[in-house]
Structure formats: C-alpha cells, structure tokens
Protein backbone atom coordinates (compact mmCIF):
# COMPACT_ATOMS: atom_id res chain seq x y z
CA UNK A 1 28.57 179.32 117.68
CA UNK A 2 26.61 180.25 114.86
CA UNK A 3 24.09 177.52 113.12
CA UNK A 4 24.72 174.49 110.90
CA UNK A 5 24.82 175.14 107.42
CA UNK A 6 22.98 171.96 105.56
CA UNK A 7 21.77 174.34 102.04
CA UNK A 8 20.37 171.99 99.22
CA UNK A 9 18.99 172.71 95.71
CA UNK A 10 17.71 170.90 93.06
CA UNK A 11 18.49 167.88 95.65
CA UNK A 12 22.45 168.36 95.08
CA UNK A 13 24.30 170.39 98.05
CA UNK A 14 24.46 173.84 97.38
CA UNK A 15 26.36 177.10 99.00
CA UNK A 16 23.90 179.98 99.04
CA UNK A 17 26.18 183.25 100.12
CA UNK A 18 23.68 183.50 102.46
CA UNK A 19 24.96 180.43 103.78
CA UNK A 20 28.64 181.76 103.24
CA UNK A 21 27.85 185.06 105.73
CA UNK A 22 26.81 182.86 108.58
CA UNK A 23 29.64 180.71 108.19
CA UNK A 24 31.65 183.66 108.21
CA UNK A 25 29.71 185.02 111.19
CA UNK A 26 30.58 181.40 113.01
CA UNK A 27 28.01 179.02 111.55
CA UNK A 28 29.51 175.45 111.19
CA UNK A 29 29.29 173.38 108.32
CA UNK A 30 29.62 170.12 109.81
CA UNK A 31 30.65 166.51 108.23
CA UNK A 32 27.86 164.14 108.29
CA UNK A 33 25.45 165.96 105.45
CA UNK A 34 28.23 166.33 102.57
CA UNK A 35 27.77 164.46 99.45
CA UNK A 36 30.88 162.13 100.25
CA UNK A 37 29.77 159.66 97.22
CA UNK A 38 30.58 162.29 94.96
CA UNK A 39 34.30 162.82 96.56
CA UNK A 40 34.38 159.36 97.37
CA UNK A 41 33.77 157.94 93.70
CA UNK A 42 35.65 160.76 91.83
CA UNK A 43 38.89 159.32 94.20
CA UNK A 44 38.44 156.36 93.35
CA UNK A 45 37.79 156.24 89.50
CA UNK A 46 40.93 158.62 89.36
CA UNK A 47 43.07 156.50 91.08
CA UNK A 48 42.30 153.41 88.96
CA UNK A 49 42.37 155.58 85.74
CA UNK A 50 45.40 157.24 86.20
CA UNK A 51 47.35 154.02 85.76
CA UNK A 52 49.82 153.67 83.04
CA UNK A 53 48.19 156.63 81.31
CA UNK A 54 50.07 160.39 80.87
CA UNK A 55 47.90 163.23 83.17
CA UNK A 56 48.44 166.60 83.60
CA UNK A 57 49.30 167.37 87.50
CA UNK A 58 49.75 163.90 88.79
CA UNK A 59 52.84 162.40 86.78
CA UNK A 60 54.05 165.77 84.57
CA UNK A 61 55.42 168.53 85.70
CA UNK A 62 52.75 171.67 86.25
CA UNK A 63 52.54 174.52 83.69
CA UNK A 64 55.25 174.80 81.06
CA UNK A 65 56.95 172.05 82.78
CA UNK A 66 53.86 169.69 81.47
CA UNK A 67 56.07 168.44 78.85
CA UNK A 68 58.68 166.45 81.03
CA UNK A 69 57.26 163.60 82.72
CA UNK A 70 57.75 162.54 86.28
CA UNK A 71 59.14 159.29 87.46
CA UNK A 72 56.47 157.52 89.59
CA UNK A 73 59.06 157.67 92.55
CA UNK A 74 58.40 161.60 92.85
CA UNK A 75 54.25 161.37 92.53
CA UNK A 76 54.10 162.40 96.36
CA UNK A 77 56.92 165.02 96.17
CA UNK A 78 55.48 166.41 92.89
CA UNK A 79 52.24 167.12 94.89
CA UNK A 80 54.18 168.51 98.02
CA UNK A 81 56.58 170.98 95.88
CA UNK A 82 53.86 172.74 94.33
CA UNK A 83 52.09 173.61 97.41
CA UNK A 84 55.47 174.99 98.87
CA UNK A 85 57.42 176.26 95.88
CA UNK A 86 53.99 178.40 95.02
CA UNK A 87 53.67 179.73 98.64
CA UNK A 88 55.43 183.28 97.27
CA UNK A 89 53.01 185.90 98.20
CA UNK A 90 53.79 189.53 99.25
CA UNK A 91 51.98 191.91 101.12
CA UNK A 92 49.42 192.42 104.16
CA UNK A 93 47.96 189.35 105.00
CA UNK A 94 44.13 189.19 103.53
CA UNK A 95 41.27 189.78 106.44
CA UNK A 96 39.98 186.59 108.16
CA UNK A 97 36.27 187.13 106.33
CA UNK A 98 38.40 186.86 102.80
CA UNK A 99 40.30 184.06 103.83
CA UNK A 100 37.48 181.79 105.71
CA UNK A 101 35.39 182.92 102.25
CA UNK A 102 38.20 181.49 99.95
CA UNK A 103 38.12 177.85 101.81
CA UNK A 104 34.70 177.75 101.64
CA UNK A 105 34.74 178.29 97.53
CA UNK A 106 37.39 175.82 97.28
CA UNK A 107 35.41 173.36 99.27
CA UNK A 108 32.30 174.22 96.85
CA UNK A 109 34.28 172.93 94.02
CA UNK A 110 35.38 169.94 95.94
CA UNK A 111 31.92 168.98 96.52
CA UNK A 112 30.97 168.77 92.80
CA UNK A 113 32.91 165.67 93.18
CA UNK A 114 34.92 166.80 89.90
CA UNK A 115 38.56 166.73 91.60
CA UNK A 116 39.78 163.38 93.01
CA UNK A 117 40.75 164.56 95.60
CA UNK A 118 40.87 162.22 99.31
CA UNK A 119 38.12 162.12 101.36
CA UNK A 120 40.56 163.89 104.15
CA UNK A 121 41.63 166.79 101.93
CA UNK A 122 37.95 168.07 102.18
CA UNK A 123 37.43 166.74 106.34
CA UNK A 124 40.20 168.45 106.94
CA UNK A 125 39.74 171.89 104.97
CA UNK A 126 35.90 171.87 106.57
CA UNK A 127 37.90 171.21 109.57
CA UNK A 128 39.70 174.27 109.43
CA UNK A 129 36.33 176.17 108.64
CA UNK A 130 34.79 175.08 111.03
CA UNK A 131 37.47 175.88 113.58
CA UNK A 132 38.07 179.47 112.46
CA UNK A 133 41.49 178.22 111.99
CA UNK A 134 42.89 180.94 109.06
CA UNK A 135 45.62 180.53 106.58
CA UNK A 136 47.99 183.42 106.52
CA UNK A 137 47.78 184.17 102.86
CA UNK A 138 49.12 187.14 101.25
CA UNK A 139 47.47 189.82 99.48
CA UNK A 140 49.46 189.78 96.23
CA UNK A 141 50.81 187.08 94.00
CA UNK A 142 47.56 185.74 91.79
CA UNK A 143 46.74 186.26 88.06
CA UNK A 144 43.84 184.51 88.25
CA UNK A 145 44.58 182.80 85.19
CA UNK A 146 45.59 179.13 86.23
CA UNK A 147 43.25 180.53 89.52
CA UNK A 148 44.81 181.75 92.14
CA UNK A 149 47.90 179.52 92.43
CA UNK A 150 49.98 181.81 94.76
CA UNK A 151 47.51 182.51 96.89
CA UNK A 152 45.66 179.08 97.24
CA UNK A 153 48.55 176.95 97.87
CA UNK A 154 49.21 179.58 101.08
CA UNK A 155 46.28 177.78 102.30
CA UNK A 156 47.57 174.31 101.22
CA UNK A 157 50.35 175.49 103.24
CA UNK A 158 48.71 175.50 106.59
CA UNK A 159 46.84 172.17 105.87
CA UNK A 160 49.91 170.39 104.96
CA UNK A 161 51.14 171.60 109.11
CA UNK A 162 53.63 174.23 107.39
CA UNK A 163 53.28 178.27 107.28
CA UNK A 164 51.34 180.31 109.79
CA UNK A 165 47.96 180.71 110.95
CA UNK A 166 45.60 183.11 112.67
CA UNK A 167 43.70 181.16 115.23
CA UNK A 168 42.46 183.00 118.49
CA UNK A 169 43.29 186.49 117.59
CA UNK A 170 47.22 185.10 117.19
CA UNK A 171 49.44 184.49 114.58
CA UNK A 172 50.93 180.94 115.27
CA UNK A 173 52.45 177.92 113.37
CA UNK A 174 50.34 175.84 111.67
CA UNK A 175 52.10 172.43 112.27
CA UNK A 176 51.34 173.43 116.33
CA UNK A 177 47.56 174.42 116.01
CA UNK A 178 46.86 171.45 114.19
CA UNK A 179 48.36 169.55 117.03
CA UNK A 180 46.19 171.77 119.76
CA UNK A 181 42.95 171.06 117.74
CA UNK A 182 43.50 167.14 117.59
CA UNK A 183 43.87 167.17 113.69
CA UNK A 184 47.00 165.64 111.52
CA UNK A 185 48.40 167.57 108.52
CA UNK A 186 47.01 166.17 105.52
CA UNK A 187 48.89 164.01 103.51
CA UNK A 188 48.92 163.57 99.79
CA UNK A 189 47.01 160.54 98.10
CA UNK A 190 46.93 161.86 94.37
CA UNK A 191 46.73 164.94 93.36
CA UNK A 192 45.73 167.19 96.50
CA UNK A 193 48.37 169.32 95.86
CA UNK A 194 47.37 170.78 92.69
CA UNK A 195 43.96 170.30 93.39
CA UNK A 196 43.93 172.73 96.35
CA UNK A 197 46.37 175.63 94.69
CA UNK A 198 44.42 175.41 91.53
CA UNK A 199 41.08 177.05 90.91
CA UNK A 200 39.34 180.50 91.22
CA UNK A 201 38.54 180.50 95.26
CA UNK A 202 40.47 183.24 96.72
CA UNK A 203 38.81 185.78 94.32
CA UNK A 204 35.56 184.62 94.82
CA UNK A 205 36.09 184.23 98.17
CA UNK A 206 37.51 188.27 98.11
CA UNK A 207 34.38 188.45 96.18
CA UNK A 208 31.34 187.18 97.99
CA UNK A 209 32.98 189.25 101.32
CA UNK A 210 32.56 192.02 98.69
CA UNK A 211 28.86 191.58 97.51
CA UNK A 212 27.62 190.53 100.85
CA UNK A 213 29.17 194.14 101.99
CA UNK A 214 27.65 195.85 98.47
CA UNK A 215 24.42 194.71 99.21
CA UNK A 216 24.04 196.30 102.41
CA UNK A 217 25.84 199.73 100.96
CA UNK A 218 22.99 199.91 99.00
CA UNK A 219 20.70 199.64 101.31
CA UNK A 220 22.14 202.66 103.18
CA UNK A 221 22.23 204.65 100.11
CA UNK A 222 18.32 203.95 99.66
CA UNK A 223 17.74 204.85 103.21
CA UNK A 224 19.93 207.98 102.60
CA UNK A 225 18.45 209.27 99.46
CA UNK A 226 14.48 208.63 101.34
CA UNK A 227 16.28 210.95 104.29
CA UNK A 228 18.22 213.55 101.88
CA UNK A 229 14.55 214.56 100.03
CA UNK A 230 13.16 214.75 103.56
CA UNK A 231 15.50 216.86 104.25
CA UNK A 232 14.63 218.84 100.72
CA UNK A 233 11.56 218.67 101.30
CA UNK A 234 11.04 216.90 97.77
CA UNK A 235 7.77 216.28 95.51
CA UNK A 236 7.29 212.49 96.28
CA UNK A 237 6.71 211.57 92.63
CA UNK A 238 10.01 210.84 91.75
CA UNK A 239 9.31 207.63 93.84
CA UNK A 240 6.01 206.69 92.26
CA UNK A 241 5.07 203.62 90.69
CA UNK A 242 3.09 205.33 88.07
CA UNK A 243 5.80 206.85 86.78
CA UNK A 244 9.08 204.11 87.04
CA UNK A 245 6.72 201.64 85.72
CA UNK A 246 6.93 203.14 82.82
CA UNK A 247 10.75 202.68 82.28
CA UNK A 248 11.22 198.75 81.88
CA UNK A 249 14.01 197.95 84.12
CA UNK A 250 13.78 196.42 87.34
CA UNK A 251 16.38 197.65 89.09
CA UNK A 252 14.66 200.85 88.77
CA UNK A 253 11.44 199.67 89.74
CA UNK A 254 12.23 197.65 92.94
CA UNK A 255 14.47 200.87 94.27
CA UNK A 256 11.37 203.44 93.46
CA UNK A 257 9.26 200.65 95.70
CA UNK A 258 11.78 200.38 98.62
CA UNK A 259 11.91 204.29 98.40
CA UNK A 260 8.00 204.32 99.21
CA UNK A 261 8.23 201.87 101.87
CA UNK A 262 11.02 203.97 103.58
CA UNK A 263 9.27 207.13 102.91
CA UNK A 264 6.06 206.01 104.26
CA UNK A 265 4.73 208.36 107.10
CA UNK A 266 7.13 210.94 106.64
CA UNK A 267 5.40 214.34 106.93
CA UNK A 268 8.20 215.77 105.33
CA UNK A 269 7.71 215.22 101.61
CA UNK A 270 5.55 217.54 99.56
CA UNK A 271 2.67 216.25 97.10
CA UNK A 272 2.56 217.71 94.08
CA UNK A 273 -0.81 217.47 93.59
CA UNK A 274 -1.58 219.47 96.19
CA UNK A 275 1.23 222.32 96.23
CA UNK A 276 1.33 222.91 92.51
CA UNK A 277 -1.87 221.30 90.48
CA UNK A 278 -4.39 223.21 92.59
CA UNK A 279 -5.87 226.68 91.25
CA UNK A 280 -3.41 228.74 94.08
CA UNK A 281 -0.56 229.40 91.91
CA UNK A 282 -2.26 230.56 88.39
CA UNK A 283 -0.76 234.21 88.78
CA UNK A 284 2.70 233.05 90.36
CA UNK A 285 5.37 233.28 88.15
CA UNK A 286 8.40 232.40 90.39
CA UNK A 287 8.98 229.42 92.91
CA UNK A 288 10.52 229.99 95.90
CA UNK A 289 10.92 225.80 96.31
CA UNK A 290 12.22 224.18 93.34
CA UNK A 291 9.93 222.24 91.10
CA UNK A 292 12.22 219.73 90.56
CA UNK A 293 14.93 218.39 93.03
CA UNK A 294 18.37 218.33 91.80
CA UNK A 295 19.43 215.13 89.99
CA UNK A 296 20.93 213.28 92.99
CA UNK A 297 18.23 213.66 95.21
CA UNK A 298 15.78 213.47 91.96
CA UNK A 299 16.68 210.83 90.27
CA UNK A 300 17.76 207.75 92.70
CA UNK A 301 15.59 205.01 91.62
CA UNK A 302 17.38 205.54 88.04
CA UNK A 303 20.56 206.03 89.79
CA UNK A 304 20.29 203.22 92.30
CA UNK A 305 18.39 200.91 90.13
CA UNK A 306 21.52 199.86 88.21
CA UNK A 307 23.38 199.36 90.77
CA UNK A 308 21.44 197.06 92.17
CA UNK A 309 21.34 194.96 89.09
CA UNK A 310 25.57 195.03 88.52
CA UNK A 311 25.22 193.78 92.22
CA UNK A 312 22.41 190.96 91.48
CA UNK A 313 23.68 190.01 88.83
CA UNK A 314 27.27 189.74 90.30
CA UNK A 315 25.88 187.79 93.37
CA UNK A 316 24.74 185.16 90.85
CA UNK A 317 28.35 184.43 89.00
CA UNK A 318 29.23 184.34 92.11
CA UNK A 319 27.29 181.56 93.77
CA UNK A 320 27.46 179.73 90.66
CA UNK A 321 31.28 179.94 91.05
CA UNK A 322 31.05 178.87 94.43
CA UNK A 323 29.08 175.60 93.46
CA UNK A 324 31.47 174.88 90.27
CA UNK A 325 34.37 172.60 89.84
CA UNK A 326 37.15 175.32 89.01
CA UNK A 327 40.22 173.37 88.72
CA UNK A 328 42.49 171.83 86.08
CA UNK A 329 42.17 168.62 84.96
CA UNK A 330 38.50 167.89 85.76
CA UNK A 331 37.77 164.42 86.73
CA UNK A 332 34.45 162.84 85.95
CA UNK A 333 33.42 159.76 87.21
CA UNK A 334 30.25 160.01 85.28
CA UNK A 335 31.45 160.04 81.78
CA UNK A 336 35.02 157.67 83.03
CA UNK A 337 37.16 160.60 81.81
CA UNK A 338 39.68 163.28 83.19
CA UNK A 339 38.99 166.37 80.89
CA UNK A 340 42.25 169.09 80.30
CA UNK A 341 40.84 172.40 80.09
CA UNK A 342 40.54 176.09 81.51
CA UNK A 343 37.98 176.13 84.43
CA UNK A 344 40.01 177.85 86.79
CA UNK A 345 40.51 181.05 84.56
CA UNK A 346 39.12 183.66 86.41
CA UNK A 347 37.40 186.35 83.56
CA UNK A 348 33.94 185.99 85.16
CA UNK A 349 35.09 187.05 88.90
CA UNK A 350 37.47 189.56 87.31
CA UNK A 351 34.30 190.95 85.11
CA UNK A 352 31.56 191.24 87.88
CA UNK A 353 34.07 192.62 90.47
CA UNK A 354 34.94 195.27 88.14
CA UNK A 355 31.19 196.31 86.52
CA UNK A 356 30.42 196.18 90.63
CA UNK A 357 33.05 198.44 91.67
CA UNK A 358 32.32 200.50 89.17
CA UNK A 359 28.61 200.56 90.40
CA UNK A 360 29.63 201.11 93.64
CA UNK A 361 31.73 203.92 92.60
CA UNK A 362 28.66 205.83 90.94
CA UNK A 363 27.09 205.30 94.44
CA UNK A 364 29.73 206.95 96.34
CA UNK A 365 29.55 209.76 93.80
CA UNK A 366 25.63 210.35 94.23
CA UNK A 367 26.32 210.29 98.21
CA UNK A 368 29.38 212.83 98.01
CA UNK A 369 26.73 214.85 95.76
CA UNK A 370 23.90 214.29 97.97
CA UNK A 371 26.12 216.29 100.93
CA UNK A 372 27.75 218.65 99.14
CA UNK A 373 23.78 219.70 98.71
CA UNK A 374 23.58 220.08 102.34
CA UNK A 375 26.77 221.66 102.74
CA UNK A 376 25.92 224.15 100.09
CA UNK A 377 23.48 226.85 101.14
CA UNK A 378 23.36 228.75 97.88
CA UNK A 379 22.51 225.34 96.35
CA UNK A 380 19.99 223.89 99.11
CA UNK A 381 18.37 227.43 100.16
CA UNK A 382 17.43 225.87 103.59
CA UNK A 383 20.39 225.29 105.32
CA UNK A 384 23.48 227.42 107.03
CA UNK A 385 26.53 227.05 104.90
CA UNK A 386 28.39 223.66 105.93
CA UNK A 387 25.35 222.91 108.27
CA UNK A 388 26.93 225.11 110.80
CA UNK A 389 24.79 225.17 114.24
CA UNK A 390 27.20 227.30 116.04
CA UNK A 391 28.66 231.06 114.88
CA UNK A 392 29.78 231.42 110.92
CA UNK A 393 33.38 232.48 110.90
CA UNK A 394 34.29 231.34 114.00
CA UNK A 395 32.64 227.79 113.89
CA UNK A 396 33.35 225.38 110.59
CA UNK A 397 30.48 222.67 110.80
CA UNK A 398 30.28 220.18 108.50
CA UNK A 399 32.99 221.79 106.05
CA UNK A 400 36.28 219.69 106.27
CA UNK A 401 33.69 216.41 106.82
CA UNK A 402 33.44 217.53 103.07
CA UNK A 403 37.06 217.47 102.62
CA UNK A 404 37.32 213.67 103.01
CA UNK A 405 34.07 212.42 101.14
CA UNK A 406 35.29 214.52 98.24
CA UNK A 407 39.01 212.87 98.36
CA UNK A 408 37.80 209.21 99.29
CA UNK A 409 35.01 209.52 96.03
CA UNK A 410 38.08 210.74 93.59
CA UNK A 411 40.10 207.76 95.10
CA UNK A 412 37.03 205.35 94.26
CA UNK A 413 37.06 207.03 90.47
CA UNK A 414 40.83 206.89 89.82
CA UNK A 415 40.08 202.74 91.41
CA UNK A 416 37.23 202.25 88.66
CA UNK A 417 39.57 202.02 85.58
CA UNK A 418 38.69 197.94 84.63
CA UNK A 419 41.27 196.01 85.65
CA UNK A 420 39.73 192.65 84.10
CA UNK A 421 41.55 194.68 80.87
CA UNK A 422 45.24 194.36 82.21
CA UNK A 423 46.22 191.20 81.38
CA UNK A 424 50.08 190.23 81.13
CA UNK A 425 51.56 187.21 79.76
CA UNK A 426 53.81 185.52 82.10
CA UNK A 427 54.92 181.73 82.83
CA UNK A 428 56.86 181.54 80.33
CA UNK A 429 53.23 182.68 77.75
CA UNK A 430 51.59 179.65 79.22
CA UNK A 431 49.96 181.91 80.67
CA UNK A 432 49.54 184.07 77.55
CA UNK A 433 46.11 185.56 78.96
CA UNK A 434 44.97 186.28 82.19
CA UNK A 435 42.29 187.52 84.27
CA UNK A 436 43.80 189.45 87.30
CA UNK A 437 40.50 188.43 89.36
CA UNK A 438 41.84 188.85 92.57
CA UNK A 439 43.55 192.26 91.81
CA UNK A 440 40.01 192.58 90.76
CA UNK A 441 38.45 191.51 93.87
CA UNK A 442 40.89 193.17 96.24
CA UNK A 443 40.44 197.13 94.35
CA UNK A 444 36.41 196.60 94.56
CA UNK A 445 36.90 195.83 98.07
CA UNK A 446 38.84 198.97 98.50
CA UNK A 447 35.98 200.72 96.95
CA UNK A 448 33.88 199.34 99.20
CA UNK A 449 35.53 200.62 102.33
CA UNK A 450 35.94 204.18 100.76
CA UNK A 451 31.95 204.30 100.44
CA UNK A 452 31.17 202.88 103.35
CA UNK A 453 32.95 206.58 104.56
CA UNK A 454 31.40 208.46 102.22
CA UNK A 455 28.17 207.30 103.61
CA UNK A 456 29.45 207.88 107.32
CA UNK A 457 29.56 211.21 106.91
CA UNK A 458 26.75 211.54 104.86
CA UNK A 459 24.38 209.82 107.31
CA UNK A 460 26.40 212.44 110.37
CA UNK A 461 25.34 215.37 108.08
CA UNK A 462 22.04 214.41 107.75
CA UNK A 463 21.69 214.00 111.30
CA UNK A 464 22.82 217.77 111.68
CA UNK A 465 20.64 219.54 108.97
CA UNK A 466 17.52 216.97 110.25
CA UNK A 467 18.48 219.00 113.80
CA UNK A 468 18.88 222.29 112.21
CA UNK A 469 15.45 222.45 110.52
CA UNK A 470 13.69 221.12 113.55
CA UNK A 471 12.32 218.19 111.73
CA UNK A 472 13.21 214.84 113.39
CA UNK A 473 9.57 214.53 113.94
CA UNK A 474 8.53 214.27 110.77
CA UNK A 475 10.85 212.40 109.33
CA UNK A 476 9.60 208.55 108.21
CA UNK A 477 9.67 205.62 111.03
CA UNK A 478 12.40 204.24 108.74
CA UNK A 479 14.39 207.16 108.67
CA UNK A 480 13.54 208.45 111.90
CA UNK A 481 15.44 205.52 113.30
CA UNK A 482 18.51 206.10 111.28
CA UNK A 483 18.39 209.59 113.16
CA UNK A 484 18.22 207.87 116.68
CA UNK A 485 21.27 205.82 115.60
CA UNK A 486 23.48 208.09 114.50
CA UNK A 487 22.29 210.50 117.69
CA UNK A 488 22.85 208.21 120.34
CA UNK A 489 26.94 208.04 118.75
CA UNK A 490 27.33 211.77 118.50
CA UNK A 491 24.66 214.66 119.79
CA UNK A 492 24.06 217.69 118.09
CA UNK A 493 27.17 219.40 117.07
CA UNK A 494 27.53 223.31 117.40
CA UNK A 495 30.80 223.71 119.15
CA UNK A 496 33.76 222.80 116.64
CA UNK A 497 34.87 219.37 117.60
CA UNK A 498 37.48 216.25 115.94
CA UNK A 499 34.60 214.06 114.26
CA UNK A 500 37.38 211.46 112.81
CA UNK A 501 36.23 209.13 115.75
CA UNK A 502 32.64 209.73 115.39
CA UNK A 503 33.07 208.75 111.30
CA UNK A 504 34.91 205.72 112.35
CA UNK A 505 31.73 204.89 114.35
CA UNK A 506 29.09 205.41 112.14
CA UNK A 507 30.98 203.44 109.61
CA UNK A 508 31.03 200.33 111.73
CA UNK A 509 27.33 201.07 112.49
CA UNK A 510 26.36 201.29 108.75
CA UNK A 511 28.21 198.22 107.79
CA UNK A 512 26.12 195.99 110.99
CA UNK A 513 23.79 193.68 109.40
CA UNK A 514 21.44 194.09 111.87
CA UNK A 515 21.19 197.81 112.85
C-alpha cells in the first residue's frame, strides 16, 4: 500500500502527477480530505436549477439529438443509455497505468465542483481507485472532440455494475467485484451519465502515463550521452557553462549542468586546455583524436535541451488538465448558471502529445546515432567493428543489436507525422472538428516504448566498448554505476549469443524509477 495522497495548492485540492505516479504505484487517495462542498453545492444548485428550464444532457437528447426534448419520465434512462449505447470500443484493452490514470483525471474535474454530479458518483469512482479495481476500456473509439465519449463511458460501464473489470490480475464482471468489495453500482441522480463519458480524461490519463515515462527517458539519454563521450574520450567543453550560457534557452542550460554533474570524476574526458592550448602542438599539423566530437555526442545539451522543454512544458497542460472541469455543460454554483460550451475538446492533449512524441522521436534518433558511432570503427577509430570482443568473421558482436535500433527509430519517424492535424467530421458534423487526443496519446506512447529499446541496446553497447577499452575505472561515479547495472544482467560478451532477452531486461531496468 502505497501513501495517502492529500496534494493542495493555492489552498484548493490539487493533483500534482507526482501525486498521479504514486497513486498509480498504489498510493490511496482516501475520502475524508476532498473538497465535498464543492461537489456537494454544485449538486445541489443543479438540481434546483434544472427545474422547468431546457438543459443540454439532462432533459434533451445528447449531440445532434439535442434538439428533441425528453419527457421527464426517461431523465434516469436518458442518463443510463448513454453510458451503455457509447460503450463501443475496439481493440486491446488499454494497460492498467492508462486506465487507473484516466479515473484519476476524471475525478480531477469532478473536484472543481463544476459538474453536478452526486456525492456517490465521485465515492465511488475514488473507490475504484483506490481499490485498483480497472475498467476494461478499449483502445480505440475516441475523437477527443466531445472528450473521449467511447472510451469514458467504458468506465461508466463498470461503475454502473455492467462490463468487465481487471481486478487481481483477472478479468471478471463488474456487477460481481463490486459485490466482493462491499460497494453498490452507482445509480443515477442527474446527470452522472453524461458527466462521466464526457470530458478529456482518458487522453490525459494516456498522457500523464506518457510524460511520467518521458521524463525518465530523458534522463537515460543524459546519462547515456555523459557515458558515450567517455567512451570518445571527448573535450569536456561542450558541457560547460561558459559556453551554453551564452545561448538563452533553458532547456539547454539545465541539460549542459546535469551533464557536469554526471560527468564529474570521470578520468575519461579530455581538457582542452591542456591537450590542445598548450605550446606542444605548434608544429603538428594533423590530429590523430578529433578536435571536435561528432554532432551526437557533441552537441547534446542543444539536442536534449529541447526536449526537455516539449516535455516541461507538456507536463504543465497536463496537470492543468487534470485539475480542470472538462465536461459539457459546466455548472457553476458560484455565478447560479449552467454554461454550454466546448471544455471537453481535446486540442491541447492532442498538441503536447504530438510536439512530445516528436521530441522523443529526435531522442531516439540521437541514441540510434550515438551507437551506430560505436558500432562503426572507421567512424569511432577506437573500437573493433560492431564492438566485437571475440574473432571478426566468425563472431558478429554488437551488429544485428544495430539491426533493431535502426528499424524501431524509422518506426518512431514514420509515428511522428502530427496527428492533432487529422481531424474528421463525424456525428452527423456536430462534430465538425476534432482533436484525435487519444490517437494522440496512444502513438506517443508507442514512441515511448520504441525508445525505451533504442536505449536498451544503447546502454548494452556501451557496456561492451566501456569493457573493450579497459576503462570502467575511469568512467564517472554516475556512469560507473550504470556499468554495474547493466553488468550484473549480462557479462562481457565475446562468444556470439541471443541478446533479445538481455534487451528485454535492460529495458525494464531503464524504465525503474528507482535504479
């Protein structure tokens, strides 16, 4: 059991997605803390305001069936028939992470107190958090225009004791774990119906899963590129503050100052001061070791740098999103109105998943680069070709590890066209613009996974040309450690070997949030 999350700011109730990874992780969110005046008092001004006046959702019909009113008979079944006639997805289930993620956005907008909805609605759904009890909700079916209607009422599904669940590693009804855990199905006061299918939380759900994961690819890549011009033996100016102050962006200048911190103690990298400014090489007129690194190795705080940002900067819509009211109408107790509008369109998810994807796809292309240097010996003048420890001809080395980094990095590139650009009208041009945010979300998160092995056998290579040259130590603390880690999974290869395991298990090492 993981710890309670009780995050405030400003004095309101706020979901960091720091707070979102330990829930994920098993951290419990709890009852007692929540801001239940807010939910309380937007209930209960709807339900007196409603009266004898025409509101979208709770006495029309939904979408282009807004026009036809419905008799106050059907209120309840209206409410019931758009969770279950909107349960269509396709496809592969999404992973628990995405899922638990996507309940804990859609609580986040219940919290603003902006939705009417019953008290038990959001008990229940933190219920259901808090329980690891998981929705079986489809991968396809949202256009993240009216949010993610498909997907969301999947979820509405389960709460309402109908569809499946994954709860203790098994796929089960939902009407029967509900029973097991003590809790009732919920049961429709107003408008919980369209309240829970409508709004942006599967996609940013899909998307903080994605930027929690992003951030820590990063990371690895900084650690890598520190290693790689160990490995080079680079000039350690590249990484100076002197010179990526002088560039104004901050991306560039925080990755140049993790890059020292890494890089400090390594005995590995070269000063330039003292191999080329002395008086020793006047008469030389050729350079055995280059004067300047190639551009991957070279040039990673100006490569890294924006990454970082397109990931800051996404991690921000994102929590913003997570603390926003995101659904259609919006009902505020504050001013006594219920306002018809367009928060649950999903352009800013689709936007940041895409610029982060693409970032992320530049960073799988500087790692495929960064080992092809190792693999190449006319290119690194250091190394055997392929990193190959054993007997050229007969033994292969590193060479078809290069196969797959080079085919996962195109897949990443062909991936990277913007999908936030592919809108099609549909519901009958209701829905005459869309944002395909959670086609978004889902095709950065693919991205993701085809770095994270990329980097696998990146960090496996380095291991064997740190091995080759003798060097281990010298190398940094920081990256000395990295070398331990990926050693104590797989020793020194020289005798031809599968290594489709040992990627597999670097991979899961890389992606641990406390390696």
């Amino acid at each position: 059991m993981g710890p309670n999350i009780t995050g405030m700011k400003n004095n309101e109730y706020w979901f960091s997605i720091n707070d979102v990874e330990k829930l994920i992780d098993g951290g419990k969110i709890g009852t007692s803390h929540l801001p239940w005046d807010k939910v309380e008092g937007s209930y209960r001004f709807l339900k007196d305001f409603a009266d004898e006046k025409v509101i979208y959702g709770i006495n029309t019909g939904f979408g282009p069936m807004a026009q036809y009113r419905v008799d106050d008979r059907y209120l309840t079944d209206l409410q019931y028939n758009i969770i279950r006639s909107h349960s269509t997805g396709a496809g592969d289930p999404l992973p628990d992470n995405c899922v638990k993620a996507a309940m804990i956005a859609r609580l986040g907008s219940f919290l603003q107190g902006k939705s009417g909805v019953h008290r038990d609605c959001v008990e229940l759904l933190v219920k259901f958090i808090d329980n690891d009890i998981i929705p079986m909700v489809p991968c396809h079916g949202s256009v993240g225009a009216s949010g993610d209607l498909v997907q969301l009422a999947h979820i509405a599904l389960a709460m309402i004791g109908e569809g499946k669940v994954h709860y203790k590693n098994e796929w089960r009804d939902a009407g029967e774990v509900l029973s097991e855990c003590g809790l009732s199905p919920l049961k429709i006061h107003i408008r919980e119906g369209l309240a829970l299918t409508n709004g942006t939380s599967v996609m940013t759900g899909i998307g903080m899963v994605n930027i929690i994961a992003a951030k820590r690819l990063i990371n690895r890549a900084l650690l890598a590129s520190v290693w790689m011009n160990e490995v080079a033996g680079s000039y350690d100016d590249m990484m100076s503050e002197a010179l990526n102050a002088c560039r104004r962006q901050r991306g560039q200048q925080i990755i140049a100052a993790k890059m020292r911190e890494t890089a400090s103690g390594s005995k590995c990298l070269k000063k330039r001061e003292h191999e080329l400014y002395d008086s020793g090489h006047k008469q030389q007129s050729n350079f055995e070791h280059k004067v300047q690194a190639f551009y991957s190795l070279r040039c990673t705080p100006q490569i890294l740098g924006p990454i970082m940002d397109a990931a800051d900067n996404c991690r921000e819509i994102l929590e913003n999103e997570l603390n926003s009211a995101c659904d259609n109408p919006i009902v505020d107790p504050v001013t006594r109105n219920v306002y018809h509008g367009g928060n649950f369109h999903g352009d800013y998810i689709s936007f940041e998943q895409d610029k982060l994807k693409i970032a992320l796809t530049k960073l799988a292309m500087t790692a495929e680069r960064q080992l092809n240097y190792l693999v190449n010996d006319k290119v690194n003048g250091i190394l055997p070709p392929f990193v190959n420890m054993g007997t050229l001809g007969l033994n292969y080395g590193m060479q078809a590890c290069q196969f797959t980094a080079t085919s996962t990095t195109a897949e990443c590139q062909t991936l990277s066209f913007p999908n936030y650009v592919h809108s099609i009208p549909n519901n009958n041009d209701n829905q005459d613009i869309v944002s395909m945010g959670t086609n978004s979300a889902l095709i950065c998160k693919k991205v993701i996974e085809n770095s994270w092995q990329v980097m696998s056998v990146l960090f496996l290579t380095l291991a064997q040309a740190t091995d080759c040259l003798g060097i281990n130590d010298k190398l940094a603390p920081a990256t000395r450690a990295a070398y331990d880690k990926v050693r104590a999974i797989i020793p020194v290869r020289v005798e031809d070997a599968p290594f489709y395991e040992e990627i597999a298990k670097i991979g899961k090492m890389l992606q641990s949030p406390g390696w």
